[in-house]
Protein backbone atom coordinates (compact mmCIF):
# COMPACT_ATOMS: atom_id res chain seq x y z
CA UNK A 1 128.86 80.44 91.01
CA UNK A 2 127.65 81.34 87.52
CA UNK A 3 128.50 84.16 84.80
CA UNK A 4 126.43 86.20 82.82
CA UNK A 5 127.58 88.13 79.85
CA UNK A 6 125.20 90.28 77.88
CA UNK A 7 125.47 92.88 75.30
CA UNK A 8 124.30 96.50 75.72
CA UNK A 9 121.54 97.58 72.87
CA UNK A 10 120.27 100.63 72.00
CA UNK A 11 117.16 101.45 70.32
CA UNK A 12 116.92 104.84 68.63
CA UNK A 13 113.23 105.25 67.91
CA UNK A 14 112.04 108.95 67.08
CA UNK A 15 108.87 109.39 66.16
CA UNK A 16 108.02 112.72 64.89
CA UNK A 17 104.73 112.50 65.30
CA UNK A 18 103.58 110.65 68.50
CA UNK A 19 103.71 111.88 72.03
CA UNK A 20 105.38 108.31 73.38
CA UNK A 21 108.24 108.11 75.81
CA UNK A 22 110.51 105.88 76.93
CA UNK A 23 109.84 105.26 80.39
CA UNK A 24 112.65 104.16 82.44
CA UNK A 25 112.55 102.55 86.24
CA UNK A 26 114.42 103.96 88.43
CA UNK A 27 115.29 101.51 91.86
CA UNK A 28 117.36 98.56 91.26
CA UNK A 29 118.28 95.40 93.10
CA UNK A 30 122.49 95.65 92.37
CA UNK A 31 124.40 94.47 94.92
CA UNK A 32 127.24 97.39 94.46
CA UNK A 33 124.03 99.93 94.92
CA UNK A 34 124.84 101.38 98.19
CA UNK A 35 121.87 102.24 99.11
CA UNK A 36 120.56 99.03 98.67
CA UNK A 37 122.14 98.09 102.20
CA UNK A 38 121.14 98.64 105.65
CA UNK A 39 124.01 100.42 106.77
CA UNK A 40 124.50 102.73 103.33
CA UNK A 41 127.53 100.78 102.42
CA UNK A 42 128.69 98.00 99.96
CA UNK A 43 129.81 95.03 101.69
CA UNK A 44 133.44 94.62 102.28
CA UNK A 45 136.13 91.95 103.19
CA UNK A 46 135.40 92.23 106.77
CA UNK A 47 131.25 92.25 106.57
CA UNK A 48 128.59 89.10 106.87
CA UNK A 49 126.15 89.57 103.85
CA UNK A 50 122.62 88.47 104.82
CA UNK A 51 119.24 88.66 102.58
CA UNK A 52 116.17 88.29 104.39
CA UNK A 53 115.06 84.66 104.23
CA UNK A 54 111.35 85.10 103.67
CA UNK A 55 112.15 87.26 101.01
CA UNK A 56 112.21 86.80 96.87
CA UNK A 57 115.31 89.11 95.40
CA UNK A 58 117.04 88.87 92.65
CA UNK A 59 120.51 90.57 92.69
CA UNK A 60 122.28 91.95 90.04
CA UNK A 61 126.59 91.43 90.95
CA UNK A 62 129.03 93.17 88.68
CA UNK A 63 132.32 92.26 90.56
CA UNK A 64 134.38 90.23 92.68
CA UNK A 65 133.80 91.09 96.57
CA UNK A 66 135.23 89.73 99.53
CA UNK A 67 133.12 88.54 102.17
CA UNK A 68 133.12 86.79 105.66
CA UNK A 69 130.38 85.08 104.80
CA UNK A 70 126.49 84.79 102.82
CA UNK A 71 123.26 84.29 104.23
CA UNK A 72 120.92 83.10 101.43
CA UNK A 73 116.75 83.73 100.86
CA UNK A 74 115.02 80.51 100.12
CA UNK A 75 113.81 82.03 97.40
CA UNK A 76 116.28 84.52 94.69
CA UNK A 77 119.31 84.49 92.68
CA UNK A 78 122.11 86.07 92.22
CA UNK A 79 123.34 87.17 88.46
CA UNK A 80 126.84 87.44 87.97
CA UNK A 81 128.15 89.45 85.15
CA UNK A 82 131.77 88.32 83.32
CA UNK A 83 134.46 88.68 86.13
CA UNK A 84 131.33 89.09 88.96
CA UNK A 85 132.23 86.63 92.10
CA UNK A 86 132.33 85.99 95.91
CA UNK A 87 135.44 85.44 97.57
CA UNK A 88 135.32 84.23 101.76
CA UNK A 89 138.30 84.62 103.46
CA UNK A 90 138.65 84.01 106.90
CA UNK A 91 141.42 86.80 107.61
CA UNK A 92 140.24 90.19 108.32
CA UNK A 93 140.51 92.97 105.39
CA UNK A 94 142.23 96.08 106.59
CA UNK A 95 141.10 98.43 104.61
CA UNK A 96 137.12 97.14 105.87
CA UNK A 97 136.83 98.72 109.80
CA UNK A 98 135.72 96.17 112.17
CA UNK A 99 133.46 94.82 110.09
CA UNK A 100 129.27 93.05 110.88
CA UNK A 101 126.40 92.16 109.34
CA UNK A 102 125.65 94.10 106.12
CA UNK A 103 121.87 92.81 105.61
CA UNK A 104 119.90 93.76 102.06
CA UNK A 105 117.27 95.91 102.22
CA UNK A 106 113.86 94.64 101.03
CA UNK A 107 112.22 95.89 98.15
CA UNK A 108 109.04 94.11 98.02
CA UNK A 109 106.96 97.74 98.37
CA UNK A 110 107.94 98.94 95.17
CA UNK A 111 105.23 99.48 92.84
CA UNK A 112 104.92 100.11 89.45
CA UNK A 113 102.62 102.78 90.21
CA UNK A 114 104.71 105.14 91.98
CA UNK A 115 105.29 108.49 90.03
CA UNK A 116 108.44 109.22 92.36
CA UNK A 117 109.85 105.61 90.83
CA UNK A 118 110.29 106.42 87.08
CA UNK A 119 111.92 108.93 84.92
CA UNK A 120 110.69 109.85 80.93
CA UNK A 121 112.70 110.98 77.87
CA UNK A 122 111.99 111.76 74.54
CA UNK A 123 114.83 109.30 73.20
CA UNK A 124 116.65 106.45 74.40
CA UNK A 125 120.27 108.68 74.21
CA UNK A 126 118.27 111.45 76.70
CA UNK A 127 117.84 108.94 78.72
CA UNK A 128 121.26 107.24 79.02
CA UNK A 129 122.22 111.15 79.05
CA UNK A 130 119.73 112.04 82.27
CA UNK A 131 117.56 114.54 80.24
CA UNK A 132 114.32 113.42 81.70
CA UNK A 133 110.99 115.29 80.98
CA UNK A 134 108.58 116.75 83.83
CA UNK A 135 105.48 114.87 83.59
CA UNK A 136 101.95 114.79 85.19
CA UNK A 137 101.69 111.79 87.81
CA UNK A 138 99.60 110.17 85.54
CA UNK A 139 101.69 110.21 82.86
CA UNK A 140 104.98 109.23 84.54
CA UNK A 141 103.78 105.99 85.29
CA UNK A 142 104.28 104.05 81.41
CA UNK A 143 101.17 104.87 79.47
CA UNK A 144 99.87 102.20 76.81
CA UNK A 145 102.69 103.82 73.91
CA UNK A 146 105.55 103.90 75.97
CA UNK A 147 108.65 101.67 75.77
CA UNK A 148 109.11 100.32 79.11
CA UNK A 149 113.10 99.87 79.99
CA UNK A 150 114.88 98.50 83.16
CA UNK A 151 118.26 99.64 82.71
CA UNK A 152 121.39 97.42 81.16
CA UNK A 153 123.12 95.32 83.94
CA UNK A 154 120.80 96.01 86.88
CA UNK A 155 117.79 93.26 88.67
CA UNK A 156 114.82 94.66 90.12
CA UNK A 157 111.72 93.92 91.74
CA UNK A 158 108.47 95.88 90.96
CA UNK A 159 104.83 94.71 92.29
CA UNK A 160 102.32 95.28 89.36
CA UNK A 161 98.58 94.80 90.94
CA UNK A 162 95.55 96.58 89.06
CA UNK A 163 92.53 94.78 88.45
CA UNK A 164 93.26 94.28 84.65
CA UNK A 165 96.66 93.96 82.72
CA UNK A 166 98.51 96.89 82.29
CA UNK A 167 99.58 98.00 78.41
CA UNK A 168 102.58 99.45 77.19
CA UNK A 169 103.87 99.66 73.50
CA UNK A 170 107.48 97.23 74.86
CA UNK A 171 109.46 96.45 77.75
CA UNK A 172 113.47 96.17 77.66
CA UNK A 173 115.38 93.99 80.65
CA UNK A 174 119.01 93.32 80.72
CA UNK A 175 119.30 94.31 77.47
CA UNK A 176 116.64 92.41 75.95
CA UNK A 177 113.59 93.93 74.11
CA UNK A 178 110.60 92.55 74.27
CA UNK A 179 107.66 93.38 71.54
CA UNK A 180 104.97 90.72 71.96
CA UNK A 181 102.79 89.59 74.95
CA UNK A 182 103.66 86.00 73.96
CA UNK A 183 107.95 86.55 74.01
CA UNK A 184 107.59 88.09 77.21
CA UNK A 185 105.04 85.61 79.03
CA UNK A 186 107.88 83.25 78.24
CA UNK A 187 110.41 85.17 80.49
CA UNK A 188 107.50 85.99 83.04
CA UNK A 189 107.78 82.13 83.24
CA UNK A 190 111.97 81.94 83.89
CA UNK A 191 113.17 82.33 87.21
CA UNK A 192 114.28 85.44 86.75
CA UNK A 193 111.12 86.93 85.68
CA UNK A 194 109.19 85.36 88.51
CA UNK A 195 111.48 87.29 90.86
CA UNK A 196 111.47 90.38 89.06
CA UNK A 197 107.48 91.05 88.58
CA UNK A 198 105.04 90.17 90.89
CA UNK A 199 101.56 91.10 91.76
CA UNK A 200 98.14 90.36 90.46
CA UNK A 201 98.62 91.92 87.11
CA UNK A 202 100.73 91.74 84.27
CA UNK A 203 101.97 93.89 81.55
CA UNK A 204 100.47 93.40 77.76
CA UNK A 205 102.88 94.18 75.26
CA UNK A 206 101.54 95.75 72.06
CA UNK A 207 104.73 96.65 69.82
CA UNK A 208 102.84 99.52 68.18
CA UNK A 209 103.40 103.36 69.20
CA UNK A 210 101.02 106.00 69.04
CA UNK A 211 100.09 106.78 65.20
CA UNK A 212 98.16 110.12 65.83
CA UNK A 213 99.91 113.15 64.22
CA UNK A 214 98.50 114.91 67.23
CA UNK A 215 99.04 112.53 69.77
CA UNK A 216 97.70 110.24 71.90
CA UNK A 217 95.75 110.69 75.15
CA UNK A 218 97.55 108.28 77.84
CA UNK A 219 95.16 105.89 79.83
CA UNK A 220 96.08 105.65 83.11
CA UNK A 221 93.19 107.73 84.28
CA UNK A 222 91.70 104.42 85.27
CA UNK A 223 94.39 103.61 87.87
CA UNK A 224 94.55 107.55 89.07
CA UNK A 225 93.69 105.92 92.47
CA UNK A 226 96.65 103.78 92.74
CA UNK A 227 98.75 106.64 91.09
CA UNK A 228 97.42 108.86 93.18
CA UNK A 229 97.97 107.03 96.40
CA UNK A 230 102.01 106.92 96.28
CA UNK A 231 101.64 111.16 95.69
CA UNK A 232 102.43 112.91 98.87
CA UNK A 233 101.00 116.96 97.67
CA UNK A 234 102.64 120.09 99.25
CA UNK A 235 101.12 122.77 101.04
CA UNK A 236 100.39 125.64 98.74
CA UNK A 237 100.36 129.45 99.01
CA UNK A 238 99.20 130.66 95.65
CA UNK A 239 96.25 132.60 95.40
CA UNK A 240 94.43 130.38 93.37
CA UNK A 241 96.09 126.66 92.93
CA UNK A 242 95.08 125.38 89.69
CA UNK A 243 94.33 121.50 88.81
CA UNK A 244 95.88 120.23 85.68
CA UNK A 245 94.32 117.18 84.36
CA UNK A 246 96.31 113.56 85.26
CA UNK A 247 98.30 115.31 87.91
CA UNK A 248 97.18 114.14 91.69
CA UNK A 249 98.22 117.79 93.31
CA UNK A 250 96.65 121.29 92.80
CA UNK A 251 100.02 123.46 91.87
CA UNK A 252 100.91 127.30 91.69
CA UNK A 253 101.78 128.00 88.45
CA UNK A 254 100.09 128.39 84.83
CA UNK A 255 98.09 126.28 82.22
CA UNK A 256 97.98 126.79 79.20
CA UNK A 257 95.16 124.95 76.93
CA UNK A 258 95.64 124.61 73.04
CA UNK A 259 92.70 123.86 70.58
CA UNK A 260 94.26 122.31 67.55
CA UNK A 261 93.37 121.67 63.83
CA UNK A 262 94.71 118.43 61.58
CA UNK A 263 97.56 119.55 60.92
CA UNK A 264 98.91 119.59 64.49
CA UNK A 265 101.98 117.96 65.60
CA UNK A 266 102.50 116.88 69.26
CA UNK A 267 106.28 116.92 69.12
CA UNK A 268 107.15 119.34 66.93
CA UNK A 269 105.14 121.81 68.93
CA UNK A 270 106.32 120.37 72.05
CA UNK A 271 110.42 121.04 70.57
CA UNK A 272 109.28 124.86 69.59
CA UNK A 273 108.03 125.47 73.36
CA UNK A 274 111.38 123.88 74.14
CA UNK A 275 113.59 125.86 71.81
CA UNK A 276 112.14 129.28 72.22
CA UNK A 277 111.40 129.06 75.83
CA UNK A 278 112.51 126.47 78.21
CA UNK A 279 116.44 126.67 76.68
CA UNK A 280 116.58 130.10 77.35
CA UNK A 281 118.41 131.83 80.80
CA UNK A 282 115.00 133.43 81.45
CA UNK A 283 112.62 130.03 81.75
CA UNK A 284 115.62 127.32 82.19
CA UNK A 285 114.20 127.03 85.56
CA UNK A 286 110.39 126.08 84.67
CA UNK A 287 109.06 122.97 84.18
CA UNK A 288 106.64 121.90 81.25
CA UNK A 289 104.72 119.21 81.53
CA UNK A 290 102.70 118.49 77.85
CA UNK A 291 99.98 115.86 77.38
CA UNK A 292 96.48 116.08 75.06
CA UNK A 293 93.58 115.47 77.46
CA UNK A 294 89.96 115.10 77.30
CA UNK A 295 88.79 118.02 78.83
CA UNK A 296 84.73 118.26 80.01
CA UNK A 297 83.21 121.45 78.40
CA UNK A 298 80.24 123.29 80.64
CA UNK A 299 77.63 125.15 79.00
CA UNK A 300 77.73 128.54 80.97
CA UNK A 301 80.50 126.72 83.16
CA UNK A 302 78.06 124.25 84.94
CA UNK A 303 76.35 122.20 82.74
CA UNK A 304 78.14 119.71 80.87
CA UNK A 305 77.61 118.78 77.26
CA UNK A 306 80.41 116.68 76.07
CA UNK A 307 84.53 116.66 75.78
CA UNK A 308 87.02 118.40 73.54
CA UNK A 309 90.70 116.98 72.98
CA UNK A 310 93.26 119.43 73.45
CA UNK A 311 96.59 119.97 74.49
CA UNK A 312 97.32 120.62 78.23
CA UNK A 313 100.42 122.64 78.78
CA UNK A 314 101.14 122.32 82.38
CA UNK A 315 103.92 125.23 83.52
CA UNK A 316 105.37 125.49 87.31
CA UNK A 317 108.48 127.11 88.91
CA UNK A 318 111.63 125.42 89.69
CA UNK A 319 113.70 127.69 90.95
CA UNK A 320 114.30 128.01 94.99
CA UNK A 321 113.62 131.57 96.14
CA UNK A 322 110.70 131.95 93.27
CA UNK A 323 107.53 133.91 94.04
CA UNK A 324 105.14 131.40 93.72
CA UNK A 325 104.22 130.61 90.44
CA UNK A 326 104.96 134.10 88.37
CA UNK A 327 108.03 132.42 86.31
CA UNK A 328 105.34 130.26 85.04
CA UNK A 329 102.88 132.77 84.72
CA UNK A 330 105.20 134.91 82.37
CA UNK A 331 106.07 131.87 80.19
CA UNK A 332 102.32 130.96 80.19
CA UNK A 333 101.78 134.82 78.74
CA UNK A 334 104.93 134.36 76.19
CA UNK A 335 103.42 131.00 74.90
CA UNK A 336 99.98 132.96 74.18
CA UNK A 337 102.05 135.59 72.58
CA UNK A 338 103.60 133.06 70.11
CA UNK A 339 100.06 131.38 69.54
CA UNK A 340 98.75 134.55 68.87
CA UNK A 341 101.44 135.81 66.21
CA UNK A 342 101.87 131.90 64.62
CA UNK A 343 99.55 129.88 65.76
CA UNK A 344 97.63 128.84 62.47
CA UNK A 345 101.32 128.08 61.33
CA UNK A 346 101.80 125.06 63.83
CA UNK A 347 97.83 123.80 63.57
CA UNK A 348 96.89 125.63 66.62
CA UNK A 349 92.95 127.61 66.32
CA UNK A 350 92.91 128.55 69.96
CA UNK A 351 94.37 128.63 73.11
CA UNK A 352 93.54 129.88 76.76
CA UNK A 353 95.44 130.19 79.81
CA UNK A 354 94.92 130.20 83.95
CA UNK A 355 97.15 131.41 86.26
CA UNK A 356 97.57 130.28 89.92
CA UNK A 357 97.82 134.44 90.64
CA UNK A 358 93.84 134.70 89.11
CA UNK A 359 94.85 135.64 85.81
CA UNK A 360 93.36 134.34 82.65
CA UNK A 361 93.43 135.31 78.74
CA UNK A 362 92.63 133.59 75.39
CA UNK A 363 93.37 134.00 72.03
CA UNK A 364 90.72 132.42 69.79
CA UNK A 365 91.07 132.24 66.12
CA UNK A 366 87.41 132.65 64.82
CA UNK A 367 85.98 133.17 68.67
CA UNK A 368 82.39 135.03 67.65
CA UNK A 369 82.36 131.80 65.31
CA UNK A 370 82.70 129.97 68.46
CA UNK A 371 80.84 131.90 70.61
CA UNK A 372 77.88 131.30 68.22
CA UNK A 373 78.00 127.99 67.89
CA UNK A 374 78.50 127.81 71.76
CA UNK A 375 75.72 129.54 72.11
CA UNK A 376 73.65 127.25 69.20
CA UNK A 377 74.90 124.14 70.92
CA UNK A 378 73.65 125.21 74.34
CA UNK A 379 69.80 126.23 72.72
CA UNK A 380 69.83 122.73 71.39
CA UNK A 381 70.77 121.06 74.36
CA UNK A 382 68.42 123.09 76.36
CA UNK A 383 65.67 122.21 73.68
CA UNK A 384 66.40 118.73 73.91
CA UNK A 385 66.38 118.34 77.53
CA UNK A 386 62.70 120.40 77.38
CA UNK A 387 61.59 118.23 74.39
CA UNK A 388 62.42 114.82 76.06
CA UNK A 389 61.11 115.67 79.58
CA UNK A 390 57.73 116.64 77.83
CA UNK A 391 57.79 113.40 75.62
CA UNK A 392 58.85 110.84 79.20
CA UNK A 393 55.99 112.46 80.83
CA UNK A 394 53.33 112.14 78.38
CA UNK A 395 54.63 108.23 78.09
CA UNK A 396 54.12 108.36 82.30
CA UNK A 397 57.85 107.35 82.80
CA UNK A 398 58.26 110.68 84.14
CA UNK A 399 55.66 111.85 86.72
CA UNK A 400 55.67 115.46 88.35
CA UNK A 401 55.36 115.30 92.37
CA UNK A 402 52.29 115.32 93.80
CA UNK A 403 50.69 118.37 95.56
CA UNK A 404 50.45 118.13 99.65
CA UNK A 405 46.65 117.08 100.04
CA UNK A 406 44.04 119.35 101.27
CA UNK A 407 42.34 118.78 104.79
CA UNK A 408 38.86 117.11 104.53
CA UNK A 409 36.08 118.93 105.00
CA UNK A 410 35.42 117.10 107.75
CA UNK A 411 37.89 118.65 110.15
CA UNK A 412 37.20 121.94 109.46
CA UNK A 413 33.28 121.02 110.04
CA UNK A 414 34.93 120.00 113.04
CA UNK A 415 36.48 123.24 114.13
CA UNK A 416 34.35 125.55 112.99
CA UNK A 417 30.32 126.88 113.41
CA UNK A 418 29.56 125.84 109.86
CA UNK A 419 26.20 123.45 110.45
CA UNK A 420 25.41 120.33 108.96
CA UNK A 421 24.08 120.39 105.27
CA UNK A 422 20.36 120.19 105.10
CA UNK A 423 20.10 122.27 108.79
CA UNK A 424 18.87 125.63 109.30
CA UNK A 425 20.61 128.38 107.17
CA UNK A 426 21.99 131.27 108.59
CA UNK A 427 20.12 134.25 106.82
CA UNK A 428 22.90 136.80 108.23
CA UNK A 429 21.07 140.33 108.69
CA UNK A 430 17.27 140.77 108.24
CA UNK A 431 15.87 142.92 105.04
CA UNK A 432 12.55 144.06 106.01
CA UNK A 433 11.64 144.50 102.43
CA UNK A 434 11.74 140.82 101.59
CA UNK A 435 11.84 138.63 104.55
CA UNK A 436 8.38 139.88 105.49
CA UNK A 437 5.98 138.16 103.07
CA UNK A 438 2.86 140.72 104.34
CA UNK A 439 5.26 143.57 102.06
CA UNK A 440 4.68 142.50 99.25
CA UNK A 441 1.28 143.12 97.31
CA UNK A 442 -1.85 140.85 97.44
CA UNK A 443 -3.49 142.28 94.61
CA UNK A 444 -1.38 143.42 91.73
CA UNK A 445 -3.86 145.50 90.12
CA UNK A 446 -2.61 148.18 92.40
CA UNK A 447 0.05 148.55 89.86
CA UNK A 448 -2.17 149.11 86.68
CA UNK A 449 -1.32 146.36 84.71
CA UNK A 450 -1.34 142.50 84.66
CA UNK A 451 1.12 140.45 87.19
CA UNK A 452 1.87 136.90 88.11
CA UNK A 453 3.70 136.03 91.05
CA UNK A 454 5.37 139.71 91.07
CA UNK A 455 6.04 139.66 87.32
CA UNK A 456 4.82 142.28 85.62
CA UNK A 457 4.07 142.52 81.80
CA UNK A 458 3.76 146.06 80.36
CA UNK A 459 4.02 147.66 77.13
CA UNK A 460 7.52 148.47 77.49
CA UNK A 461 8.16 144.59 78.59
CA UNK A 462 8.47 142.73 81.26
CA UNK A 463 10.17 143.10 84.88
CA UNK A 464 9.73 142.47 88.82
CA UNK A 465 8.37 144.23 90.85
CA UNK A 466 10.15 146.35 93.37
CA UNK A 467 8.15 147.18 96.32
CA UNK A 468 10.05 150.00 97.50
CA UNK A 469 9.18 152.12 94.42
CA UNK A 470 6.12 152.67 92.99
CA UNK A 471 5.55 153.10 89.42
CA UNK A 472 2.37 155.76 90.01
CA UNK A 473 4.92 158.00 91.92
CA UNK A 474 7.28 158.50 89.12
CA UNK A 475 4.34 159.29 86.76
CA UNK A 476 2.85 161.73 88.79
């Protein structure tokens, strides 16, 4: 048997001007966790305790139980905190029933990327507290500013597999914080954190929070798949489900997005939403979800042209019994309300909103300035495209497709009563005035005057002859 004795720590760390959370895991490997056992029970006096053999656990044990007797894995540990023990006795415990086999469950399929697995709060006493913020899927998984903690006096086992290490600002475990990729390799290395963390990635510990006023976009886009994959999404009935960016699900409810200027702050403005809106007996049953994304902008919503960073405000409706998305919808309107009546007094320059019932609105500080120079933007771009398509063809890297090729000559010789070149010619009708050489004149002094070959030279200049008139019969 061994003891463990550990002090509790708390780290208050508020930053007023970053969007990171502490991120807290959920599922734990304690051996007074009922639901940790087969039957949905703790153990008692009268029970056989059996871990799987082919298993790695590591147990956390808080008291003294009384058992029948242990069957061990060949691989874990158990941790004992002060007082924490294992009594056999061979008697039978009244109080237990008849007693059996009370076997561990295994938690080897719990993954680190599993939105259902962690909960987020602002501060480390909302989180000992349970007031946990709704969160995209994306972002309830630790992003790289987040402090990671595994709660005081609990074990665990998570798999961690990615193809690259995974990075978050700390991690705490049984009360110990960890700041540095190099303190916490060295517990990676214990026992205990060889049972605890497994899989073919590991977590690299930066120790630095976000240090944008504005905020900072999380980066778990590039695991979205194995986010994603742990998401089961609900069938939805909304006239038009919207997609918020980071979250795996369409949803019926409202987003609202928010163009900001320098001066922007991601939690302050995140507390006002909460203060005017979501504590009030009219929205306490919405959700809010708040992130800054990199959203794609579309010149005349198709073509794309680059990304903004902006501030997704992701609203949806908690309460049973709610028509689908309209408690969101109203908040979404209020919010547009405020932004419109103080909105350059928080940073904010714009913001737009889409319902899941069709509806949409914006309120655009300087919008014919940004219309313009929408409209600017997308000349230039069109320009450019023009400009360099012109400029890769005349270089032959671009080549236009060649026109289908026209039949040769020979097959329509072929298939038609066109003669061979050089062959008699078709004359088509006959014109007795020139195909008959005895029409024409012999002697051109018939004419009065001087001709050659039919040519005739006069005073009034020269011309051909037309047999069909005579000059004599127009003078009289």
């Amino acid at each position: 048997m061994m003891a463990l004795g550990h002090n509790v720590l708390l780290f208050f760390c508020i930053s007023p001007f970053a969007n990171a959370l502490y991120k807290q895991w959920i599922p734990d490997t304690n051996f007074e966790n009922a639901t940790n056992w087969d039957k949905g029970s703790v153990p008692c006096g009268n029970d056989q305790v059996e871990f799987l053999a082919n298993r790695k656990v590591s147990v956390y044990v808080e008291t003294a139980h009384t058992i029948t007797g242990m069957s061990l894995p060949v691989d874990g540990e158990l941790i004992l905190a002060s007082g924490a023990g294992f009594t056999v006795r061979e008697g039978g415990d009244p109080g237990c029933g008849s007693g059996g086999t009370a076997q561990f469950k295994d938690s080897e399929s719990l993954k680190w990327f599993d939105p259902s697995l962690w909960v987020a709060a602002t501060t480390i006493d909302d989180l000992h507290r349970g007031t946990y913020q709704f969160s995209v899927h994306e972002e309830s998984v630790p992003c790289q500013n987040d402090d990671v903690v595994f709660r005081d006096a609990t074990s665990f086992r998570v798999e961690i597999s990615s193809d690259h290490n995974v990075p978050v600002k700390s991690v705490s475990v049984l009360g110990k914080k960890f700041t540095s990729s190099s303190e916490f390799s060295q517990y990676l290395s214990s026992s205990s954190g060889k049972l605890q963390f497994h899989g073919t990635a590991s977590l690299s510990i930066s120790g630095s929070g976000c240090g944008e006023i504005s905020g900072c976009i999380c980066d778990n886009s590039r695991n979205r798949d194995k986010i994603c994959a742990n998401v089961k999404c609900d069938t939805l009935e909304c006239k038009k489900p919207l997609h918020a960016l980071g979250h795996c699900c369409n949803v019926c409810g409202a987003l609202v997005y928010v163009q900001f200027s320098s001066s922007f702050n991601f939690e302050s403005y995140r507390q006002r939403l909460q203060h005017l809106f979501l504590n009030t007996d009219k929205y306490k049953s919405a959700q809010m979800a708040m992130s800054k994304v990199s959203k794609e902008q579309r010149l005349l919503g198709v073509i794309p042209f680059g990304a903004t960073q902006e501030i997704q405000v992701l609203l949806l409706d908690q309460k049973s019994g709610q028509e689908s998305g309209s408690l969101a919808e109203a908040l979404a309107r209020d919010i547009m309300k405020d932004v419109h009546n103080h909105g350059s007094n928080v940073g904010i320059s714009s913001a737009e909103f889409q319902a899941s019932s069709g509806a949409s609105s914006s309120d655009v500080a300087g919008n014919s300035a940004g219309v313009v120079a929408g409209a600017v933007l997308g000349c230039l771009l069109i320009f450019g495209l023009f400009a360099g398509f012109i400029l890769l063809y005349r270089r032959g890297v671009v080549k236009l497709p060649r026109m289908p090729s026209i039949p040769s000559l020979s097959k329509w010789r072929n298939g038609s009563d066109i003669g061979e070149l050089g062959g008699p010619m078709d004359h088509g009708f006959d014109n007795p005035m020139f195909d008959k050489p005895t029409m024409m004149p012999e002697q051109p002094e018939l004419y009065g005057s001087e001709t050659v070959n039919s040519v005739v030279l006069t005073k009034s200049g020269v011309h051909f002859v037309n047999p069909v008139y005579d000059e004599t019969d127009f003078n009289g």
